[in-house]
C-alpha atoms as a PDB file:
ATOM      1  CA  UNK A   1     -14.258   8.175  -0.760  1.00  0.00           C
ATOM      2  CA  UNK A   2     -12.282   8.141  -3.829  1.00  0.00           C
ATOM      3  CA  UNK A   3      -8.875   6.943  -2.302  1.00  0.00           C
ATOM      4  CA  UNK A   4      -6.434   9.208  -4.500  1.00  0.00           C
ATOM      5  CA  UNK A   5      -6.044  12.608  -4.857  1.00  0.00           C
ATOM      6  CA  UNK A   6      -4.300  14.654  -7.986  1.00  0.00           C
ATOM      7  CA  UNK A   7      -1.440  17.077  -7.384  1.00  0.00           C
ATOM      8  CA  UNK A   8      -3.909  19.934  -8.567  1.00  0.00           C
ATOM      9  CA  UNK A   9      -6.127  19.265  -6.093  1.00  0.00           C
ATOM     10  CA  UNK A  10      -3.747  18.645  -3.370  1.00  0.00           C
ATOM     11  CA  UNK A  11      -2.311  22.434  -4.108  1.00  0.00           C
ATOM     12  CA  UNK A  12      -5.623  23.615  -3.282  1.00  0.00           C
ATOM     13  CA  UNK A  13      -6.567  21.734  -0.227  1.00  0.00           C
ATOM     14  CA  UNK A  14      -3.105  23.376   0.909  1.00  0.00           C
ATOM     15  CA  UNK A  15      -5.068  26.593  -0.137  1.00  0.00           C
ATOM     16  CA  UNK A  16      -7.439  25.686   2.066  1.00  0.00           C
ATOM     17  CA  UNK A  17      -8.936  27.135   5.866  1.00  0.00           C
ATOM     18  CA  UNK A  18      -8.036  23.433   7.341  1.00  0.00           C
ATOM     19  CA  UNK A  19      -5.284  21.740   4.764  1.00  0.00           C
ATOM     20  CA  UNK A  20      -4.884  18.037   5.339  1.00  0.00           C
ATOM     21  CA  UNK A  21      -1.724  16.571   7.147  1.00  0.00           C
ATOM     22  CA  UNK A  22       0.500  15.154   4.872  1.00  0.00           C
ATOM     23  CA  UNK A  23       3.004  11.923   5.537  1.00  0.00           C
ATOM     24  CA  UNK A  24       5.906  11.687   3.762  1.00  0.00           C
ATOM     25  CA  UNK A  25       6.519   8.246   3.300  1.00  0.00           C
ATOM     26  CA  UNK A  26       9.428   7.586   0.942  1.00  0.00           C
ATOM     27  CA  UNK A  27      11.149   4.321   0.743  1.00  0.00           C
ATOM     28  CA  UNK A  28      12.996   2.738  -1.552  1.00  0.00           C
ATOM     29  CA  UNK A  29      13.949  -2.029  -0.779  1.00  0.00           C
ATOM     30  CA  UNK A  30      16.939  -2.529  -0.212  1.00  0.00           C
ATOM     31  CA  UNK A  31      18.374   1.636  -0.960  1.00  0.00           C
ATOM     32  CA  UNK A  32      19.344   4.432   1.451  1.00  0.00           C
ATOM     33  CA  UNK A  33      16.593   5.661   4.264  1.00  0.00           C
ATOM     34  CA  UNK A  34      14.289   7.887   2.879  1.00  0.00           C
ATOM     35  CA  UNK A  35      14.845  10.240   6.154  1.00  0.00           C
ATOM     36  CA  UNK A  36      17.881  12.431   3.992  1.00  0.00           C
ATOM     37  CA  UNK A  37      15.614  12.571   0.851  1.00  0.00           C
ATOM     38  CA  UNK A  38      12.668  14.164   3.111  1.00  0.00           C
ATOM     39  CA  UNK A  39      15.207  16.621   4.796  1.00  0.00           C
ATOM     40  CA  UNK A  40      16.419  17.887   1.546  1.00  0.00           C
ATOM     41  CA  UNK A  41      12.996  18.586   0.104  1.00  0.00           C
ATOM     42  CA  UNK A  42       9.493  18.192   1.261  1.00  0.00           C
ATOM     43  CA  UNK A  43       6.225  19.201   0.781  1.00  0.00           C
ATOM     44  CA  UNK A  44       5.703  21.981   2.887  1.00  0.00           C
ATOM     45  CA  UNK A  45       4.139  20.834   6.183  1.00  0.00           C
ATOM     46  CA  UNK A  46       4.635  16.797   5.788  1.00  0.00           C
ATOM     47  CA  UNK A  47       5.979  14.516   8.763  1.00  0.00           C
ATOM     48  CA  UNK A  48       8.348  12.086   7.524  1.00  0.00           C
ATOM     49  CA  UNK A  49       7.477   8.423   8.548  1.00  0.00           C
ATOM     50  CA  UNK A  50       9.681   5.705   8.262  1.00  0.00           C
ATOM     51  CA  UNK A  51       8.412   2.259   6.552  1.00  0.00           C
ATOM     52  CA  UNK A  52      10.336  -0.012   8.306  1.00  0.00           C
ATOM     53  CA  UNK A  53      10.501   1.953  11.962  1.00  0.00           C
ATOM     54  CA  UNK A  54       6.870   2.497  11.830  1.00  0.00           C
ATOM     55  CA  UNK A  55       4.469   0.741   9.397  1.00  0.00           C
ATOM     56  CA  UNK A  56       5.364  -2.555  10.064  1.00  0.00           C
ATOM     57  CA  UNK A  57       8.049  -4.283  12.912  1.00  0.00           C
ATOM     58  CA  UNK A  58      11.259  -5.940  12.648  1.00  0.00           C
ATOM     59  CA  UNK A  59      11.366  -9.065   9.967  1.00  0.00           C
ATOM     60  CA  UNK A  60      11.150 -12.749  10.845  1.00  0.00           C
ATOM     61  CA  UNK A  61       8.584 -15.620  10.768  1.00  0.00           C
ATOM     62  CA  UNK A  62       5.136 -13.272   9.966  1.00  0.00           C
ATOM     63  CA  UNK A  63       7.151 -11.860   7.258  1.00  0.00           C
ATOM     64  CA  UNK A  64       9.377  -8.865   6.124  1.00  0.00           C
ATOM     65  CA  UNK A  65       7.363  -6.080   6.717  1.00  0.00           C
ATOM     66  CA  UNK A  66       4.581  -7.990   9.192  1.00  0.00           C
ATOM     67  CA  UNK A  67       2.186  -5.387  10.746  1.00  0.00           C
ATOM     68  CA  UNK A  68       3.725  -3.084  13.942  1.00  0.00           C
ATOM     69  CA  UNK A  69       2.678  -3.436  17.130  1.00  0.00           C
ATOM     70  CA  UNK A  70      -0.943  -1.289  17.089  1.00  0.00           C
ATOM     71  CA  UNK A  71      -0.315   0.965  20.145  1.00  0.00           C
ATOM     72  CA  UNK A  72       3.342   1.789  18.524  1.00  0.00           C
ATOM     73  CA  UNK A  73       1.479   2.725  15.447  1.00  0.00           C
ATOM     74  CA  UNK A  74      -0.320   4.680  16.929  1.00  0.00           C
ATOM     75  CA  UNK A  75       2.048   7.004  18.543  1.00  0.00           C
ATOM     76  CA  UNK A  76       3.986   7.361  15.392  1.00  0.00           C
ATOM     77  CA  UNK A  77       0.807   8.242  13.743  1.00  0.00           C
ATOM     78  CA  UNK A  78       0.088  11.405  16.922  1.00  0.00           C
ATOM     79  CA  UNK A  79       4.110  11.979  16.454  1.00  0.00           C
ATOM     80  CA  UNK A  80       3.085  12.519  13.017  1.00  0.00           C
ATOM     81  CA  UNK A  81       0.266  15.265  13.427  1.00  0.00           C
ATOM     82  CA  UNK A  82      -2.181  12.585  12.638  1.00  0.00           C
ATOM     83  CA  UNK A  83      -5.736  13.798  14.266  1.00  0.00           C
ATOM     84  CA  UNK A  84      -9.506  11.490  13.563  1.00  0.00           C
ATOM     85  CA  UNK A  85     -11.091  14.575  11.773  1.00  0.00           C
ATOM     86  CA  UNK A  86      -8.228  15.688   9.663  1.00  0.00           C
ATOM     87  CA  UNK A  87      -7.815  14.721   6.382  1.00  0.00           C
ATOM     88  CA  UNK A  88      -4.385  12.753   5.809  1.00  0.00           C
ATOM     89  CA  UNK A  89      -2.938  12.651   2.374  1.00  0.00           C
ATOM     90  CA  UNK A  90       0.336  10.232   1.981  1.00  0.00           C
ATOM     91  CA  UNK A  91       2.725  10.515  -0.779  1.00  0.00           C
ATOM     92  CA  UNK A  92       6.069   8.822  -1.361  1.00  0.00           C
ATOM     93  CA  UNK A  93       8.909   8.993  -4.365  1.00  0.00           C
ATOM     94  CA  UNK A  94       6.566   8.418  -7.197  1.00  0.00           C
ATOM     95  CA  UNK A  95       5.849   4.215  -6.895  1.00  0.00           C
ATOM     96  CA  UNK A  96       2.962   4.477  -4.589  1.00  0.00           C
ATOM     97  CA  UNK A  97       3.734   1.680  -2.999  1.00  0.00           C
ATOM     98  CA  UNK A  98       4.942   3.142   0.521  1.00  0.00           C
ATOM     99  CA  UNK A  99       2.331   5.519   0.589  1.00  0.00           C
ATOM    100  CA  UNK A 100      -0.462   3.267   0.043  1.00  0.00           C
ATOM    101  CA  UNK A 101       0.998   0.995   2.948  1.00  0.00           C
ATOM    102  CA  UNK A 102       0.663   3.784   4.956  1.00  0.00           C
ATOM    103  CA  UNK A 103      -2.952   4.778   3.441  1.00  0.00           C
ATOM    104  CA  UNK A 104      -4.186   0.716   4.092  1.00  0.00           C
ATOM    105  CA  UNK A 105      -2.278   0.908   7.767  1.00  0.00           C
ATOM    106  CA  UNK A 106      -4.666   4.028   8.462  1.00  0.00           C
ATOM    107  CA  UNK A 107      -7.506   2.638   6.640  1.00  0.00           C
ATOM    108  CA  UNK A 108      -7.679  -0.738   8.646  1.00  0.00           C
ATOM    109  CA  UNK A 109      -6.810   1.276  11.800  1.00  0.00           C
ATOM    110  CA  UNK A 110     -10.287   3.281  11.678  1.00  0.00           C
ATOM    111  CA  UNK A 111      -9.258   6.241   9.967  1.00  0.00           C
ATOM    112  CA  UNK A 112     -11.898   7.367   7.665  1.00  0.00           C
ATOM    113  CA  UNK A 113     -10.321  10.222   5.445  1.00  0.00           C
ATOM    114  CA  UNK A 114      -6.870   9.342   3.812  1.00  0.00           C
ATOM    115  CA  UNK A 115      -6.036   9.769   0.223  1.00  0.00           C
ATOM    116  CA  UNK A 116      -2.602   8.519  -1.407  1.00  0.00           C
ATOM    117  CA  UNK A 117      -1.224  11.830  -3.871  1.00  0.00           C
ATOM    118  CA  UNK A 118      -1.685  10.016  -7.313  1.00  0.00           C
ATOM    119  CA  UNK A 119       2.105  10.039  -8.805  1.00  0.00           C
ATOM    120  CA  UNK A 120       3.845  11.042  -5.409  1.00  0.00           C
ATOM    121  CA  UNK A 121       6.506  13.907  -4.892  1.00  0.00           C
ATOM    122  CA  UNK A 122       7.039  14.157  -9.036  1.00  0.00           C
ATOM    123  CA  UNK A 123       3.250  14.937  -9.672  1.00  0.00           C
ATOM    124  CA  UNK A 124       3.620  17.783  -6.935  1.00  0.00           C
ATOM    125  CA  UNK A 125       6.534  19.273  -8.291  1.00  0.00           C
ATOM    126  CA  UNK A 126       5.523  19.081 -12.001  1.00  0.00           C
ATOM    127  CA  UNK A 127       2.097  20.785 -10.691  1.00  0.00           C
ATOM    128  CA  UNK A 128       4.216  23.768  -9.324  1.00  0.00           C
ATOM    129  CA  UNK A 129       4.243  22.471  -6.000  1.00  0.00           C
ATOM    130  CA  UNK A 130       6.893  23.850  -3.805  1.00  0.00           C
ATOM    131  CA  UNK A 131       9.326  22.226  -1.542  1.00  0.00           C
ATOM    132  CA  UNK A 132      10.812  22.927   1.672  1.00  0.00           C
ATOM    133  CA  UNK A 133      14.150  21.696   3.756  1.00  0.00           C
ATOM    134  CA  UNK A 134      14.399  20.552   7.258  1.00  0.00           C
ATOM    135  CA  UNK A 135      13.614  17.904   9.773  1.00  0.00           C
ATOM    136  CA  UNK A 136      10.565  16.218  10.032  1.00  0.00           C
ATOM    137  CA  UNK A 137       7.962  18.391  12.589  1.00  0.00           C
ATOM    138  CA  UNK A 138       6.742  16.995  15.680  1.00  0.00           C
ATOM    139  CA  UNK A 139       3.175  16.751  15.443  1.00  0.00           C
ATOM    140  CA  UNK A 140       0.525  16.267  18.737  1.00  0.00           C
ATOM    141  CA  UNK A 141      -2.212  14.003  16.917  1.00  0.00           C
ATOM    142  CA  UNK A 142      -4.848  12.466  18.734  1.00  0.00           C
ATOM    143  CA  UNK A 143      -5.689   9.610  16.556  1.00  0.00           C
ATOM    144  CA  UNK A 144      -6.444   6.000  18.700  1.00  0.00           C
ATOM    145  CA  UNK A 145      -6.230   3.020  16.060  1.00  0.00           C
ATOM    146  CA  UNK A 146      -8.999   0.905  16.364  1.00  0.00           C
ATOM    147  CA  UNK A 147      -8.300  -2.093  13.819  1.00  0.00           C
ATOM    148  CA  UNK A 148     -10.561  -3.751  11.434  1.00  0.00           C
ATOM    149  CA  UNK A 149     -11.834  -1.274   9.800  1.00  0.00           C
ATOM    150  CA  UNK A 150     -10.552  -3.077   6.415  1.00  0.00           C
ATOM    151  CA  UNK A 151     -10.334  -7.171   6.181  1.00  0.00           C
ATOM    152  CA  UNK A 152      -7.347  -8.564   6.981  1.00  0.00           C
ATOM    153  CA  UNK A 153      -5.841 -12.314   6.008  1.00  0.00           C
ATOM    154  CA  UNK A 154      -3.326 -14.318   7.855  1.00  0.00           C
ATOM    155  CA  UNK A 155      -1.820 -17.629   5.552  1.00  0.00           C
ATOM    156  CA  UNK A 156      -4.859 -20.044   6.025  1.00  0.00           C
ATOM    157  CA  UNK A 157      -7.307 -17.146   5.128  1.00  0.00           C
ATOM    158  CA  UNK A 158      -5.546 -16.441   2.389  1.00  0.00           C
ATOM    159  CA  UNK A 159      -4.683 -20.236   1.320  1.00  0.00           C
ATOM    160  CA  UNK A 160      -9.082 -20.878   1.508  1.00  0.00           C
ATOM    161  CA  UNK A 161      -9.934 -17.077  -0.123  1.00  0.00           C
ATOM    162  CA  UNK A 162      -8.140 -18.249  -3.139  1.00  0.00           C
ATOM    163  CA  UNK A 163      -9.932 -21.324  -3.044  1.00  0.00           C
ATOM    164  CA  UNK A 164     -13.759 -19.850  -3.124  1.00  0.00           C
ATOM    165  CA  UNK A 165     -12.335 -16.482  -4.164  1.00  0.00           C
ATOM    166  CA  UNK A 166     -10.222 -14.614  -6.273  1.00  0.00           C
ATOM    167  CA  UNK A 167      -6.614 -13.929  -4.783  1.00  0.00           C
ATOM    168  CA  UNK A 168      -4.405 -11.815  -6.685  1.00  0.00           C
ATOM    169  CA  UNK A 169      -0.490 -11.969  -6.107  1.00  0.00           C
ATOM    170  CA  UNK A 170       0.504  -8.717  -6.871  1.00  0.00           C
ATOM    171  CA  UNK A 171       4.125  -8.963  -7.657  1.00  0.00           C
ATOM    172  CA  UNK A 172       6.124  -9.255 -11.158  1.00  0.00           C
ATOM    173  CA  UNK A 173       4.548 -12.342 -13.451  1.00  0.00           C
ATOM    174  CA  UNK A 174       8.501 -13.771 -13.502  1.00  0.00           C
ATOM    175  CA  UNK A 175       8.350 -14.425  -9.822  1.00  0.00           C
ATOM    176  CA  UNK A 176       4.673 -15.728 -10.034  1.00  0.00           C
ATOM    177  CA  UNK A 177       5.270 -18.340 -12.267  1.00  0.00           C
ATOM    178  CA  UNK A 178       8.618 -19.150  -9.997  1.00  0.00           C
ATOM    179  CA  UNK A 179      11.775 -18.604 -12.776  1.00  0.00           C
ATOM    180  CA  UNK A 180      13.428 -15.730 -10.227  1.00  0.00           C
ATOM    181  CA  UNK A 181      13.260 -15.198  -7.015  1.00  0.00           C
ATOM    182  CA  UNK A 182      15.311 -12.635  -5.588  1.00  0.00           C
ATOM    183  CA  UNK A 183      14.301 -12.032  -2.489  1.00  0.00           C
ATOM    184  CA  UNK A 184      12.289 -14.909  -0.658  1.00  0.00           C
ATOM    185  CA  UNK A 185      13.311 -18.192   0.265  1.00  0.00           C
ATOM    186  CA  UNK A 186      11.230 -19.838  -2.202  1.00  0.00           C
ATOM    187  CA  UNK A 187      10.354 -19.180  -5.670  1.00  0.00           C
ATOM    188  CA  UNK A 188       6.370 -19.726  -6.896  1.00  0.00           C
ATOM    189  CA  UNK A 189       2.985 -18.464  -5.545  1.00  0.00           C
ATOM    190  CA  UNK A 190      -0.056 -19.828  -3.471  1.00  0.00           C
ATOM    191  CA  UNK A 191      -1.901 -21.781  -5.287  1.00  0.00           C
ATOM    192  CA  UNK A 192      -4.632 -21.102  -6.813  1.00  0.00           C
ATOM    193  CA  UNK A 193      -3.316 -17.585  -6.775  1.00  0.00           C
ATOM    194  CA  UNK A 194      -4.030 -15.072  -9.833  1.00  0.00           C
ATOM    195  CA  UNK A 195      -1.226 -13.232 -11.071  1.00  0.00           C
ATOM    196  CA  UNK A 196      -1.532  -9.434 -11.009  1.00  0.00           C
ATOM    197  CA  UNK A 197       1.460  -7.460 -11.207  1.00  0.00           C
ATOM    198  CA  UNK A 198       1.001  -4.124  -9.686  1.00  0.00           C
ATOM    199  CA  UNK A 199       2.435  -1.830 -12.164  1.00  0.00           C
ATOM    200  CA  UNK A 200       0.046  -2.646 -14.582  1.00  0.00           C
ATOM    201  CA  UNK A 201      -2.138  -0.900 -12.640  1.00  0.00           C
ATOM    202  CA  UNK A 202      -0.679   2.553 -13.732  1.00  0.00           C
ATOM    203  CA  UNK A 203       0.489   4.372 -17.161  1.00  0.00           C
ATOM    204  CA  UNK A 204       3.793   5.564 -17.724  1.00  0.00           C
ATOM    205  CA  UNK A 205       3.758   8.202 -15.548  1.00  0.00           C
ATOM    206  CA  UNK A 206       3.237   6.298 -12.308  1.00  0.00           C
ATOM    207  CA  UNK A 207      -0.096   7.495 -12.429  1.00  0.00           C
ATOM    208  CA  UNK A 208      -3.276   5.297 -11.566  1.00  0.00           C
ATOM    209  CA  UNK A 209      -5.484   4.263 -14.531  1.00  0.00           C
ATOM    210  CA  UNK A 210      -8.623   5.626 -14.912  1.00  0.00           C
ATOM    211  CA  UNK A 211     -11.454   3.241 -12.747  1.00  0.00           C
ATOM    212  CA  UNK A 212     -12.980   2.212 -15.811  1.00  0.00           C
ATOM    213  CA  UNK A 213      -9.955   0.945 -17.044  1.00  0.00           C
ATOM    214  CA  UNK A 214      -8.796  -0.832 -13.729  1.00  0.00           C
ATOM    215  CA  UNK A 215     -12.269  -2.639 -13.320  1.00  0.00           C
ATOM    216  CA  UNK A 216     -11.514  -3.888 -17.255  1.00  0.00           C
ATOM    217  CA  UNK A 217      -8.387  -5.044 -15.982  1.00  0.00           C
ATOM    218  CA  UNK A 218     -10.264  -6.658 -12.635  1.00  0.00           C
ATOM    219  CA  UNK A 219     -12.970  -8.012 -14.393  1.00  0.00           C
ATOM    220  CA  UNK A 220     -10.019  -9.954 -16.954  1.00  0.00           C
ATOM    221  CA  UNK A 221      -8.343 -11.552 -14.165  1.00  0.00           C
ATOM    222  CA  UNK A 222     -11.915 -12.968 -12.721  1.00  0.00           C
ATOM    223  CA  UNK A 223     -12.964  -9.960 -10.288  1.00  0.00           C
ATOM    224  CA  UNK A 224     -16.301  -8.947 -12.036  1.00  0.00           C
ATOM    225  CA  UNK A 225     -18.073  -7.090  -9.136  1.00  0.00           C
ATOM    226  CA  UNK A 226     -20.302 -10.417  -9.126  1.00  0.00           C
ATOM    227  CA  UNK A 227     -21.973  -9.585  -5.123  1.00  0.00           C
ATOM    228  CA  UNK A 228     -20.455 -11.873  -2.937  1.00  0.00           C
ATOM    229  CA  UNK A 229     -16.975 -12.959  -4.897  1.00  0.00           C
ATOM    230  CA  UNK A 230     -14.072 -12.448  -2.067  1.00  0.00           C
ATOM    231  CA  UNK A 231     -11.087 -11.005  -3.713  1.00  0.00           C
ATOM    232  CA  UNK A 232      -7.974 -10.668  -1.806  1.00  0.00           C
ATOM    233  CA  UNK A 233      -4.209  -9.196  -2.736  1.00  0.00           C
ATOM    234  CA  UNK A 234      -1.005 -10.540  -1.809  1.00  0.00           C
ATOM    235  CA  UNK A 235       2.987  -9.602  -3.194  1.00  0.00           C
ATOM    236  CA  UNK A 236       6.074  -9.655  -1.397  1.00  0.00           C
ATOM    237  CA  UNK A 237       5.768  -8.580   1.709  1.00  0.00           C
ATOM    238  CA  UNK A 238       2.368  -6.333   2.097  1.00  0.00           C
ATOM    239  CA  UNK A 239       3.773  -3.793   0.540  1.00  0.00           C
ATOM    240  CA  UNK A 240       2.748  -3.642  -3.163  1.00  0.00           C
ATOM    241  CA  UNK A 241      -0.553  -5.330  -2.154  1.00  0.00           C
ATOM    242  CA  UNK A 242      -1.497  -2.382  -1.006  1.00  0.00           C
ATOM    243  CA  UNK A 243      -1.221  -0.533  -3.877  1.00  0.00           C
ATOM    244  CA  UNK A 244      -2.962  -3.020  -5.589  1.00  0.00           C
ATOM    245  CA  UNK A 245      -5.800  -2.687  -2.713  1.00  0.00           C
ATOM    246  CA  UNK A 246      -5.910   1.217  -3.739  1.00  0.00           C
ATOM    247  CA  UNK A 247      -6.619   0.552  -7.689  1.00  0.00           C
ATOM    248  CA  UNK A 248      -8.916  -1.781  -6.573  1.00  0.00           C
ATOM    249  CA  UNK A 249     -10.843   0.957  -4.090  1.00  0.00           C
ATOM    250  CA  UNK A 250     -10.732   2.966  -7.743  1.00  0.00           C
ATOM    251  CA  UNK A 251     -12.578   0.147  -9.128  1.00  0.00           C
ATOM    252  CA  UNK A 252     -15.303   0.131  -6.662  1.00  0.00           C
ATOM    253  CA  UNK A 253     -14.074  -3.479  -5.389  1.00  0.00           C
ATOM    254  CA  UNK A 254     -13.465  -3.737  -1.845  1.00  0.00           C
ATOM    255  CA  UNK A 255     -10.493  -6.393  -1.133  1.00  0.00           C
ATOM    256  CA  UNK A 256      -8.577  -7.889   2.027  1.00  0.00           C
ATOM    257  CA  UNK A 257      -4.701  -7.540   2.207  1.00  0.00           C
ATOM    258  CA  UNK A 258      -2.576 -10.604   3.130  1.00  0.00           C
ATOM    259  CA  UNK A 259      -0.417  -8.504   4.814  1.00  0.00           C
ATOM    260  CA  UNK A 260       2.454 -11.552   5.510  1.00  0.00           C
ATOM    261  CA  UNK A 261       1.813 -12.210   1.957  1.00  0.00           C
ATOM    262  CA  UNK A 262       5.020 -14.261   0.287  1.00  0.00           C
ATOM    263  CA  UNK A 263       7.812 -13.488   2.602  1.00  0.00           C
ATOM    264  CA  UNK A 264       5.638 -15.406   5.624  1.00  0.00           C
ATOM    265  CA  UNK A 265       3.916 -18.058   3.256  1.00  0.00           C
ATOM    266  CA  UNK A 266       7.303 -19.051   1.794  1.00  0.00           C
ATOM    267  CA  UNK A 267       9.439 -19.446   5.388  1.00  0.00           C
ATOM    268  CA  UNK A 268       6.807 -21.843   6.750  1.00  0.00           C
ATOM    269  CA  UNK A 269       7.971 -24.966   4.840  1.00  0.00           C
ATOM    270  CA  UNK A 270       4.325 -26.981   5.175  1.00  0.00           C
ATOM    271  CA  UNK A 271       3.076 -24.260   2.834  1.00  0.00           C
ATOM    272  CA  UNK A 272       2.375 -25.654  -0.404  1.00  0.00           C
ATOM    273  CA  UNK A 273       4.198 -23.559  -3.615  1.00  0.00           C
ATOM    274  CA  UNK A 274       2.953 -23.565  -7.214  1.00  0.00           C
ATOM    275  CA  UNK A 275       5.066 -22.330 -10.180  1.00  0.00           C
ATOM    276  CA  UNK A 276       4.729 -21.860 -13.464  1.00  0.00           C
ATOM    277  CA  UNK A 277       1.625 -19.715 -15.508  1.00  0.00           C
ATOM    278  CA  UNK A 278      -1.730 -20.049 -14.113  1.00  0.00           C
ATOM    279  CA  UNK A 279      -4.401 -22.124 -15.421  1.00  0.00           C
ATOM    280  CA  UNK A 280      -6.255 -20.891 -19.090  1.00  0.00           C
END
């Protein structure tokens, strides 16, 4: 299924006999919780779900954001009103980037219906969208993860994929080629790694590019659709990777998340580190 949906058509699912659940998933590194944002204006009917409480546990050696615990997931995910035949649409600030985490997390967990609101919170409101005030609601879900439903790369997987593959590193090109790091340990990328920087996978707006447009893009950067070419994504910390996993889904061109991605690959110091632009 197409994995986006636009704020018009979100305003009429809400219309609808059996609207989907929405998660509010807005997070901003390194600002304030999103929790106070939520409480001062939500989409009517969304659970609030915290990034760093519940899509991913505590950082250290697997990363920043390394995958939560699966049966803890899970509950936050019932908590959250999430049921296995309801539709689940996640939205966040406008980036994308929290609410696709939360769209992969689902997606890999077995959930078959969950669409990311194409622009966030800012599409809804300029589409008329009300809001409303309060705590987040306590849903009774009955959603069970079973995970795998999407591929999934530790470091070696992702060290040989980008050997016989395509791996994209989805972060900015500056901390690809290894002039600035700001955040990790080390500066540089896995080798053989293609740099992709996620927000040139949207227009001005924050809005996804049309597919054909993001398969032009793809197909540049060596993922043609050829049957059989592995293509996995990769940024920080698993968090822009998965936006980069949902323009890809756009494309037509399924891909694995590294979901340790930079933040894990650059505190092991027997990882190997390239810098500079990639080859040609």
């Amino acid at each position: 299924m197409n994995p986006i949906i636009t704020a018009a058509e979100l305003v009429n699912a809400q219309a609808g006999e059996r609207p989907p659940v929405l998660l509010d998933v807005r997070y901003q590194m390194g600002g304030p919780p999103g929790r106070p944002e939520y409480e001062a204006g939500h989409i009517p009917g969304a659970a609030y779900v915290d990034l760093e409480a519940e899509l991913a546990d505590p950082p250290g050696a697997r990363g920043r954001h390394p995958l939560p615990d699966v049966e803890e997931f899970g509950a936050a995910m019932r908590r959250a009103g999430v049921s296995a035949d309801r539709d689940i649409v996640t939205y966040d600030g406008g980036t994308g980037w929290a609410a696709a985490r939360a769209w992969w997390m689902l997606r890999w967990a077995g959930h078959s219906s969950v669409r990311v609101l194409d622009g966030g919170l800012p599409a809804w409101t300029a589409a008329g969208g009300t809001l409303e005030k309060g705590p987040s609601p306590e849903g009774a879900g009955d959603f069970v993860p079973a995970p795998g439903a999407l591929p999934l790369l530790d470091a070696d997987g992702a060290a040989a994929l980008a050997r016989r593959g395509v791996l994209l590193d989805a972060r900015a090109g500056e901390r690809y080629r290894g002039e600035t790091e700001p955040i990790d340990k080390v500066a540089g990328h896995i080798p053989g790694a293609v740099s992709a920087p996620t927000n040139e996978n949207v227009t001005e707006d924050g809005r996804f590019r049309p597919a054909a447009e993001l398969a032009a893009r793809f197909a540049a950067l060596g993922v043609d659709g050829t049957p059989g070419t592995e293509v996995g994504v990769y940024c920080g910390s698993g968090v822009s990777a998965a936006h980069q996993l949902v323009a890809l889904a756009i494309a037509g061109i399924p891909a694995a998340l590294y979901a340790g991605s930079w933040s894990e690959w650059s505190n092991d110091p027997t990882r190997p580190v390239a810098t500079g632009p990639q080859p040609g």
